[in-house]
PDB file of N, CA and C in Angstrom:
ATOM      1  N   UNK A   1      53.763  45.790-187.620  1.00  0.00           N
ATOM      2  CA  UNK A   1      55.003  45.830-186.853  1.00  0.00           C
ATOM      3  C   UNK A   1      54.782  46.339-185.431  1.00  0.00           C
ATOM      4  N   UNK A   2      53.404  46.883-185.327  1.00  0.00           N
ATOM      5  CA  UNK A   2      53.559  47.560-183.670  1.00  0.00           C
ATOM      6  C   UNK A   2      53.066  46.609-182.641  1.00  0.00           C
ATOM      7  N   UNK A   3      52.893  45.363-183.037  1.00  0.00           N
ATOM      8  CA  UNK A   3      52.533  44.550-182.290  1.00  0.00           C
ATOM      9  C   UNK A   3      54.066  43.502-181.790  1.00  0.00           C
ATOM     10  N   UNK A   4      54.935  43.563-182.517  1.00  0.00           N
ATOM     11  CA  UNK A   4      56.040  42.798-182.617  1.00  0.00           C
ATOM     12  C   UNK A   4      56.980  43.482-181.884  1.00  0.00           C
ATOM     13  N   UNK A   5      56.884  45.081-182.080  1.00  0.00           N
ATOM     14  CA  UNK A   5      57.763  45.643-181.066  1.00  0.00           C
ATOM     15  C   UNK A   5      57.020  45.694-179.642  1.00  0.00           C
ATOM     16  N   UNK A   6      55.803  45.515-179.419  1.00  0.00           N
ATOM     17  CA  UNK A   6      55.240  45.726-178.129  1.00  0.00           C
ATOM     18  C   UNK A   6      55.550  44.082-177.135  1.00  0.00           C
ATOM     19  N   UNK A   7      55.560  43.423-178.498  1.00  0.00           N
ATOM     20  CA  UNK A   7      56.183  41.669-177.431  1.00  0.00           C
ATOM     21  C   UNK A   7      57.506  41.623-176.989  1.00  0.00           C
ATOM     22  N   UNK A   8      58.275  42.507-178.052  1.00  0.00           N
ATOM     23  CA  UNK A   8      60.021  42.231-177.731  1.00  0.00           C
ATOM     24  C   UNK A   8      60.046  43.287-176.875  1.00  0.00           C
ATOM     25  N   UNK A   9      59.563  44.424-176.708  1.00  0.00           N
ATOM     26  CA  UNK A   9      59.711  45.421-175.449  1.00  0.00           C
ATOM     27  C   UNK A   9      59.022  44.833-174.172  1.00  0.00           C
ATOM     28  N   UNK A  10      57.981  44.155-174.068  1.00  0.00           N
ATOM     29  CA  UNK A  10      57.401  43.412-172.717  1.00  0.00           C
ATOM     30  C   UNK A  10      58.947  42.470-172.564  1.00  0.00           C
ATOM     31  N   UNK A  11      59.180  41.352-173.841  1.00  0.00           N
ATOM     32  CA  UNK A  11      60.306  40.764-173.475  1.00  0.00           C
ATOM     33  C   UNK A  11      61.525  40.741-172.523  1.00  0.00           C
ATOM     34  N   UNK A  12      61.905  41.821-173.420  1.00  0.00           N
ATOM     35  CA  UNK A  12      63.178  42.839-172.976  1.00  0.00           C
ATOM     36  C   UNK A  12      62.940  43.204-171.856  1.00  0.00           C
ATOM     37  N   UNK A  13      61.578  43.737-170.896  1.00  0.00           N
ATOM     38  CA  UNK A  13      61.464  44.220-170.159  1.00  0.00           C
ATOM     39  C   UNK A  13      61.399  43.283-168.727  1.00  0.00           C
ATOM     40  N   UNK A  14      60.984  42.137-168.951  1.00  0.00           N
ATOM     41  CA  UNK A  14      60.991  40.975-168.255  1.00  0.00           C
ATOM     42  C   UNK A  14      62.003  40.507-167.882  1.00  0.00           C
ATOM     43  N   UNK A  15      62.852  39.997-168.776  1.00  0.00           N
ATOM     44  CA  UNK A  15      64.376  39.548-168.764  1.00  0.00           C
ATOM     45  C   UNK A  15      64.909  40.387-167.900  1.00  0.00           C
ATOM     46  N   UNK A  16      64.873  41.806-168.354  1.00  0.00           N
ATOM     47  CA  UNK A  16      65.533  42.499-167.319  1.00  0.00           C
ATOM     48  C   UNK A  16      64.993  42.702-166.095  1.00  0.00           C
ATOM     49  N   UNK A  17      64.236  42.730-165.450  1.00  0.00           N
ATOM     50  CA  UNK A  17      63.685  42.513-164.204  1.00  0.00           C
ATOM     51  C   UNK A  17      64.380  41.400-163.238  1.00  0.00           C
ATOM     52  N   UNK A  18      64.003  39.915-164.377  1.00  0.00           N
ATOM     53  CA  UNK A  18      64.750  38.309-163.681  1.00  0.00           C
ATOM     54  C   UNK A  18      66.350  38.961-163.479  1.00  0.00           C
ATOM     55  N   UNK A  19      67.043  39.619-164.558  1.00  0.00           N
ATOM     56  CA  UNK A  19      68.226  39.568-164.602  1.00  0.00           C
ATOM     57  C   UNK A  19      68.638  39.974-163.261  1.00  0.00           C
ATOM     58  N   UNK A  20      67.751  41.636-162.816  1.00  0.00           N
ATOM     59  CA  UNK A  20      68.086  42.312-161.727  1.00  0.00           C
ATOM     60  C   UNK A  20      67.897  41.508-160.405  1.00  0.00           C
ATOM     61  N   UNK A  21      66.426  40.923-160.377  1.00  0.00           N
ATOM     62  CA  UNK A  21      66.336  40.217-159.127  1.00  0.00           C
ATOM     63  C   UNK A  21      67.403  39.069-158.709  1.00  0.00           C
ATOM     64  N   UNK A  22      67.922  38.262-159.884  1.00  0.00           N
ATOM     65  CA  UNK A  22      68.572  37.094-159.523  1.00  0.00           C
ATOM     66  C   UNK A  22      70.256  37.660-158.964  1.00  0.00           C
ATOM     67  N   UNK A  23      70.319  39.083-159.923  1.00  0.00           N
ATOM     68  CA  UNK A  23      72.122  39.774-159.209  1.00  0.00           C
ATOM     69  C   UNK A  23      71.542  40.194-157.747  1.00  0.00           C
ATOM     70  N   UNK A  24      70.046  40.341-157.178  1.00  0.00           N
ATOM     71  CA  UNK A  24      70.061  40.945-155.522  1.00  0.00           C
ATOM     72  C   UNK A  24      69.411  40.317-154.852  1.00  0.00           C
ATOM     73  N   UNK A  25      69.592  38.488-155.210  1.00  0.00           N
ATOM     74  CA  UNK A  25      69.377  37.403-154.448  1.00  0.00           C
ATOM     75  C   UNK A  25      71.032  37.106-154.405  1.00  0.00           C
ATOM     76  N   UNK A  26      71.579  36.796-155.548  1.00  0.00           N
ATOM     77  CA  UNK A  26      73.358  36.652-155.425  1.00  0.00           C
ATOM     78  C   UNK A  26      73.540  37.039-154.199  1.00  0.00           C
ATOM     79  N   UNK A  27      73.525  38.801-154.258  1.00  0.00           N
ATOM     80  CA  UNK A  27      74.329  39.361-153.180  1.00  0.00           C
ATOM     81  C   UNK A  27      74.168  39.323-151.775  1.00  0.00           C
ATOM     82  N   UNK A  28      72.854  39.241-152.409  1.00  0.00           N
ATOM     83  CA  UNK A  28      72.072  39.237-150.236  1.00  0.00           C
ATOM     84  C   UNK A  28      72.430  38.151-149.650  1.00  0.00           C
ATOM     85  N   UNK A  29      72.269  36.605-150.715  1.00  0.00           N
ATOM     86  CA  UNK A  29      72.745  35.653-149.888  1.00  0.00           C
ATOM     87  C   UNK A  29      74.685  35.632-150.051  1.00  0.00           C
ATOM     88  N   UNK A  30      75.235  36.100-150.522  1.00  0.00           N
ATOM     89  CA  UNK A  30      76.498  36.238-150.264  1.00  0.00           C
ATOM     90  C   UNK A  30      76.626  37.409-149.182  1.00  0.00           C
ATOM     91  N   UNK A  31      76.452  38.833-149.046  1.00  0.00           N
ATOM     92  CA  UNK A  31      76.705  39.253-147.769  1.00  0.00           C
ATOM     93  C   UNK A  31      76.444  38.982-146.446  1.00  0.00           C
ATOM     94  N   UNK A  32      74.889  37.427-146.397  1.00  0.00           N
ATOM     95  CA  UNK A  32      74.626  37.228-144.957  1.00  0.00           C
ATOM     96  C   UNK A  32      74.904  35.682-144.778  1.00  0.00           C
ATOM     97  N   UNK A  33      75.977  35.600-145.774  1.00  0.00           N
ATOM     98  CA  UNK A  33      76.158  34.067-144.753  1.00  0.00           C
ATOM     99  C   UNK A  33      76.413  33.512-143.921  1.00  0.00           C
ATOM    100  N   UNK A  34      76.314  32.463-143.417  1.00  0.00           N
ATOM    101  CA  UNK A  34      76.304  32.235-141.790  1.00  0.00           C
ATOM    102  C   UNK A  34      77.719  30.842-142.107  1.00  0.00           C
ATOM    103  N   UNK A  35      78.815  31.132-140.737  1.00  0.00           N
ATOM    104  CA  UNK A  35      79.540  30.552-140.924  1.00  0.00           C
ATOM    105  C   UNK A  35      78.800  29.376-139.896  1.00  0.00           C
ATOM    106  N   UNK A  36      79.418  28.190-139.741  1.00  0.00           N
ATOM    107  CA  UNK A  36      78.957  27.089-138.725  1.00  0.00           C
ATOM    108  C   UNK A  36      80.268  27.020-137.631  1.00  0.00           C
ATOM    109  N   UNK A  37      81.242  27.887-138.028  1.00  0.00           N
ATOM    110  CA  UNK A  37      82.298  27.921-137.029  1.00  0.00           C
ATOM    111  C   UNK A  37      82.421  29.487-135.847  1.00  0.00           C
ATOM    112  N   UNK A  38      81.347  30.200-136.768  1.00  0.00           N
ATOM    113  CA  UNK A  38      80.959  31.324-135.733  1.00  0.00           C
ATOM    114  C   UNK A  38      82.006  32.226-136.438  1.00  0.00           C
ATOM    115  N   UNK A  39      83.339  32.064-136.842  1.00  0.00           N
ATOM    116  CA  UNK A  39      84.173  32.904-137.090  1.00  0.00           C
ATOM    117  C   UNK A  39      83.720  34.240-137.987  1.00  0.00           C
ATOM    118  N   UNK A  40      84.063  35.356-137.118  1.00  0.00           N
ATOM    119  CA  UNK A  40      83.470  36.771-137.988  1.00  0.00           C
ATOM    120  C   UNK A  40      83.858  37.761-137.484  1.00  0.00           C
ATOM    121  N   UNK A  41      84.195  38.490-138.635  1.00  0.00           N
ATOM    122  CA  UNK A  41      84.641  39.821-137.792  1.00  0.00           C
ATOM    123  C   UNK A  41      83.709  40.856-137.300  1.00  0.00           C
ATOM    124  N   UNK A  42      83.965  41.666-136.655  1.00  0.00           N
ATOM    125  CA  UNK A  42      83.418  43.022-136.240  1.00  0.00           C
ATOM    126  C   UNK A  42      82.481  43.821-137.821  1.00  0.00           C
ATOM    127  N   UNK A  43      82.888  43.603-138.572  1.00  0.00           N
ATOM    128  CA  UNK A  43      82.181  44.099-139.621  1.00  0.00           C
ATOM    129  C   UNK A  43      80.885  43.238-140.278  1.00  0.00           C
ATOM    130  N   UNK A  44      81.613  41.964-139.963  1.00  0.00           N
ATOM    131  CA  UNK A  44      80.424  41.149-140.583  1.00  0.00           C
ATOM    132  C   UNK A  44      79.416  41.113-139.541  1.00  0.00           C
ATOM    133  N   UNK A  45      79.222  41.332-138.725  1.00  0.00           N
ATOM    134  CA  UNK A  45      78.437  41.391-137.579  1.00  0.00           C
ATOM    135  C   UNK A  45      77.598  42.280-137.504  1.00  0.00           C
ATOM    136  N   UNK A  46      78.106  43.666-137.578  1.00  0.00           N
ATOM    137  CA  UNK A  46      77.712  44.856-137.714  1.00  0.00           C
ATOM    138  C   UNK A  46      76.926  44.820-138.853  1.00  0.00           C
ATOM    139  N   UNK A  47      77.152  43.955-140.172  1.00  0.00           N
ATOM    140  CA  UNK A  47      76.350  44.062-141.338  1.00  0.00           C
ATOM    141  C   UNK A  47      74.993  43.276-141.129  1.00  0.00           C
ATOM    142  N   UNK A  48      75.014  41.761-140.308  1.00  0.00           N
ATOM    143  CA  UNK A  48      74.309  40.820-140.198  1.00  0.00           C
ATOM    144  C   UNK A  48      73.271  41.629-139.324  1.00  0.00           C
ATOM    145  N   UNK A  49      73.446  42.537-138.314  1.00  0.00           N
ATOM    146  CA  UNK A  49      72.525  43.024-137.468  1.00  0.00           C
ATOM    147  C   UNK A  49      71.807  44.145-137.859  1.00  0.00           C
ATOM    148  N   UNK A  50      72.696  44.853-139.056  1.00  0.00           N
ATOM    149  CA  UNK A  50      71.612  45.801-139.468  1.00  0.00           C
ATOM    150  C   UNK A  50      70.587  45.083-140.353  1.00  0.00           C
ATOM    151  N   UNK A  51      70.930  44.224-141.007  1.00  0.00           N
ATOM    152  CA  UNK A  51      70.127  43.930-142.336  1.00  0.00           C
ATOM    153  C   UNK A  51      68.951  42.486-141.351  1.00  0.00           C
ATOM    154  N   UNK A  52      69.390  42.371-139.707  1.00  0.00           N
ATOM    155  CA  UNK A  52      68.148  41.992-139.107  1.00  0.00           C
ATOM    156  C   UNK A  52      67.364  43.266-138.966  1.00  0.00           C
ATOM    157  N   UNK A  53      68.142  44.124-138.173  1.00  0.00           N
ATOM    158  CA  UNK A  53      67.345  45.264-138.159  1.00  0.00           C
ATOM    159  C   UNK A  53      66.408  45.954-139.206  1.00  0.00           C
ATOM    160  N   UNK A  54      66.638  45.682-139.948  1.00  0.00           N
ATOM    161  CA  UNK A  54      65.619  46.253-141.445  1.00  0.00           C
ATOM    162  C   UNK A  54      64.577  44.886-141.575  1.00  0.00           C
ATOM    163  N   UNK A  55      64.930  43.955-141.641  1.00  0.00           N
ATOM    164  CA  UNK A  55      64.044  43.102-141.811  1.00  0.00           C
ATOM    165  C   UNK A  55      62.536  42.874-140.514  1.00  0.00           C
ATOM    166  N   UNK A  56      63.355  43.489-139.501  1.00  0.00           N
ATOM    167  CA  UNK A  56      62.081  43.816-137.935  1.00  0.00           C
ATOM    168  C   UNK A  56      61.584  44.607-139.021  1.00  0.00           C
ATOM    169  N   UNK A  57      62.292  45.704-138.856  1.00  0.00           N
ATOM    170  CA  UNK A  57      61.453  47.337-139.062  1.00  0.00           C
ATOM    171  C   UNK A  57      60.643  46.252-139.907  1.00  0.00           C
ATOM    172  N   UNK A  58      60.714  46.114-141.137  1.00  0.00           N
ATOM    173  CA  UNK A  58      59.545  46.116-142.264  1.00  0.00           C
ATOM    174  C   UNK A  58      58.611  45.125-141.839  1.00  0.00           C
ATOM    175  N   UNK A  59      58.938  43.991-141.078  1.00  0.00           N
ATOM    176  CA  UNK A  59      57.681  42.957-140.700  1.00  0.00           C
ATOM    177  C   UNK A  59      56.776  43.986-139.533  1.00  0.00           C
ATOM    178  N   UNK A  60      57.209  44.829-138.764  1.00  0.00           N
ATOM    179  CA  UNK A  60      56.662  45.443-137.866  1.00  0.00           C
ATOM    180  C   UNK A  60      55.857  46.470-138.964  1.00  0.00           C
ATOM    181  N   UNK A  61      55.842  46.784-139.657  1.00  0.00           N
ATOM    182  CA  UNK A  61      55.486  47.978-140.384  1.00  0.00           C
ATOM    183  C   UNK A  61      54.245  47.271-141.456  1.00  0.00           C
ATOM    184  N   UNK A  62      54.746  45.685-141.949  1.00  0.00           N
ATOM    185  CA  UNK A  62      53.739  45.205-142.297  1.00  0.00           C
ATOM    186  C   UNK A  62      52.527  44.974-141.035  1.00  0.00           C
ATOM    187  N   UNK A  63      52.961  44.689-140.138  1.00  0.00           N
ATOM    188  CA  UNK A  63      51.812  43.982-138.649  1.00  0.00           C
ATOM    189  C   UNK A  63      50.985  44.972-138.497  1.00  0.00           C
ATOM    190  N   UNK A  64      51.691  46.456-138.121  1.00  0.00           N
ATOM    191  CA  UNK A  64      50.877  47.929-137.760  1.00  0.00           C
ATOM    192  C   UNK A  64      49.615  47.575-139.341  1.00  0.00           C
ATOM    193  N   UNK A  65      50.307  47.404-140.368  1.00  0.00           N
ATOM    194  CA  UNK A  65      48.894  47.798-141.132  1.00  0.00           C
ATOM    195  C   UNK A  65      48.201  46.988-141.294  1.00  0.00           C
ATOM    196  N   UNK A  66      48.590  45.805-141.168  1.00  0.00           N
ATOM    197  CA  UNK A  66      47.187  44.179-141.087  1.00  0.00           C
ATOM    198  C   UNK A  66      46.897  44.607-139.977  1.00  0.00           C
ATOM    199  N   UNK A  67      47.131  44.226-139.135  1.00  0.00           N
ATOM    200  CA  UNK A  67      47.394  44.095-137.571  1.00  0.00           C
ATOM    201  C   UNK A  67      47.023  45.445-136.588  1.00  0.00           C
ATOM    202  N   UNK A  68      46.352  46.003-136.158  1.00  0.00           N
ATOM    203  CA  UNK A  68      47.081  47.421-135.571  1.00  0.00           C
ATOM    204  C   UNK A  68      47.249  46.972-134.212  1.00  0.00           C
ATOM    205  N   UNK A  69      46.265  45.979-133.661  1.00  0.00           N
ATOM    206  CA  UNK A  69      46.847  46.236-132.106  1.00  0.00           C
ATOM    207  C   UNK A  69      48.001  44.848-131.738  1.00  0.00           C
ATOM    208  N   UNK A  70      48.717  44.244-132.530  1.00  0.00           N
ATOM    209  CA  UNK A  70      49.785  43.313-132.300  1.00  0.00           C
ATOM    210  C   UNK A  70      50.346  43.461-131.237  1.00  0.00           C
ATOM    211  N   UNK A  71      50.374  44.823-131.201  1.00  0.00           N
ATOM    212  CA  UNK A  71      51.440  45.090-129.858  1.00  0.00           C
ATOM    213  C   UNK A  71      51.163  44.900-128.886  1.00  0.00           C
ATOM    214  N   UNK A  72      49.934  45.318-128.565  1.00  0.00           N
ATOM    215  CA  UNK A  72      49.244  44.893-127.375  1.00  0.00           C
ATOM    216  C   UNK A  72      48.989  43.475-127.176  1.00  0.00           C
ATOM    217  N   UNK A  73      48.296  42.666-128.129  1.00  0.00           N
ATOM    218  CA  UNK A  73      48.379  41.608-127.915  1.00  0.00           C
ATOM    219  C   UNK A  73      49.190  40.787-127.299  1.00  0.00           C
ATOM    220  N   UNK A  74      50.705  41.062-127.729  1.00  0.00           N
ATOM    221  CA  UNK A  74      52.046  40.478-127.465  1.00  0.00           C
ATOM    222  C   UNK A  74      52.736  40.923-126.169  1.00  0.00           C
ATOM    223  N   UNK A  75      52.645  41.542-125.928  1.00  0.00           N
ATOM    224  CA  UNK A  75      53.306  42.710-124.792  1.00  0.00           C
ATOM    225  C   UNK A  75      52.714  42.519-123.425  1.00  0.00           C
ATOM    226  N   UNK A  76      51.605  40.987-123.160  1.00  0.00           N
ATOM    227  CA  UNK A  76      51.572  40.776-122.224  1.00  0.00           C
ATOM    228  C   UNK A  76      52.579  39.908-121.349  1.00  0.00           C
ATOM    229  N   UNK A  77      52.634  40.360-119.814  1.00  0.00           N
ATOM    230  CA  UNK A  77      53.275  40.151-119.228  1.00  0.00           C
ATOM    231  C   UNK A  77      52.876  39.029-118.035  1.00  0.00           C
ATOM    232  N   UNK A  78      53.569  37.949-118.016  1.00  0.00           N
ATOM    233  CA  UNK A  78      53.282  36.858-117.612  1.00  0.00           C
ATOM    234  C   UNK A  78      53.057  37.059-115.892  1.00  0.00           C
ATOM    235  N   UNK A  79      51.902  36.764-115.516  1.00  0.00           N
ATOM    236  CA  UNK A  79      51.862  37.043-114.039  1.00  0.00           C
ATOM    237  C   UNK A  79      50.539  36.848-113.315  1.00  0.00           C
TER     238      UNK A  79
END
């Protein structure tokens, strides 16, 4: 029997993982949708720019550790 509970607990444990990821794909793509008429309020705006803002931070935070001198690279100035 300890082999039967160790498949239905991996099981169980899986399922619930898909379950969680697929409710915080739902939401993310329901809080950032993009209208094609532009119409939005002050709040939805405010939400759309933080959750760009987090998405910089973390690609920047991935670059620093592949990457360290990106910045420099990029940060030249045309002249």
């Amino acid at each position: 029997m300890g082999i039967l509970e160790f498949v239905v607990t991996i099981v169980a444990m899986a399922l619930g993982a898909i379950t969680f990821w697929i409710i915080l794909l739902r939401n993310n793509k329901q809080a950032t949708r993009i209208e094609p008429e532009g119409n939005y309020d002050m709040h939805q705006l405010s939400r759309m720019a933080d959750s760009m803002q987090q998405r910089i931070e973390i690609l920047e935070s991935i670059l620093d550790a592949e990457v360290p001198d990106w910045r420099e690279q990029n940060d030249r100035t045309p002249g």
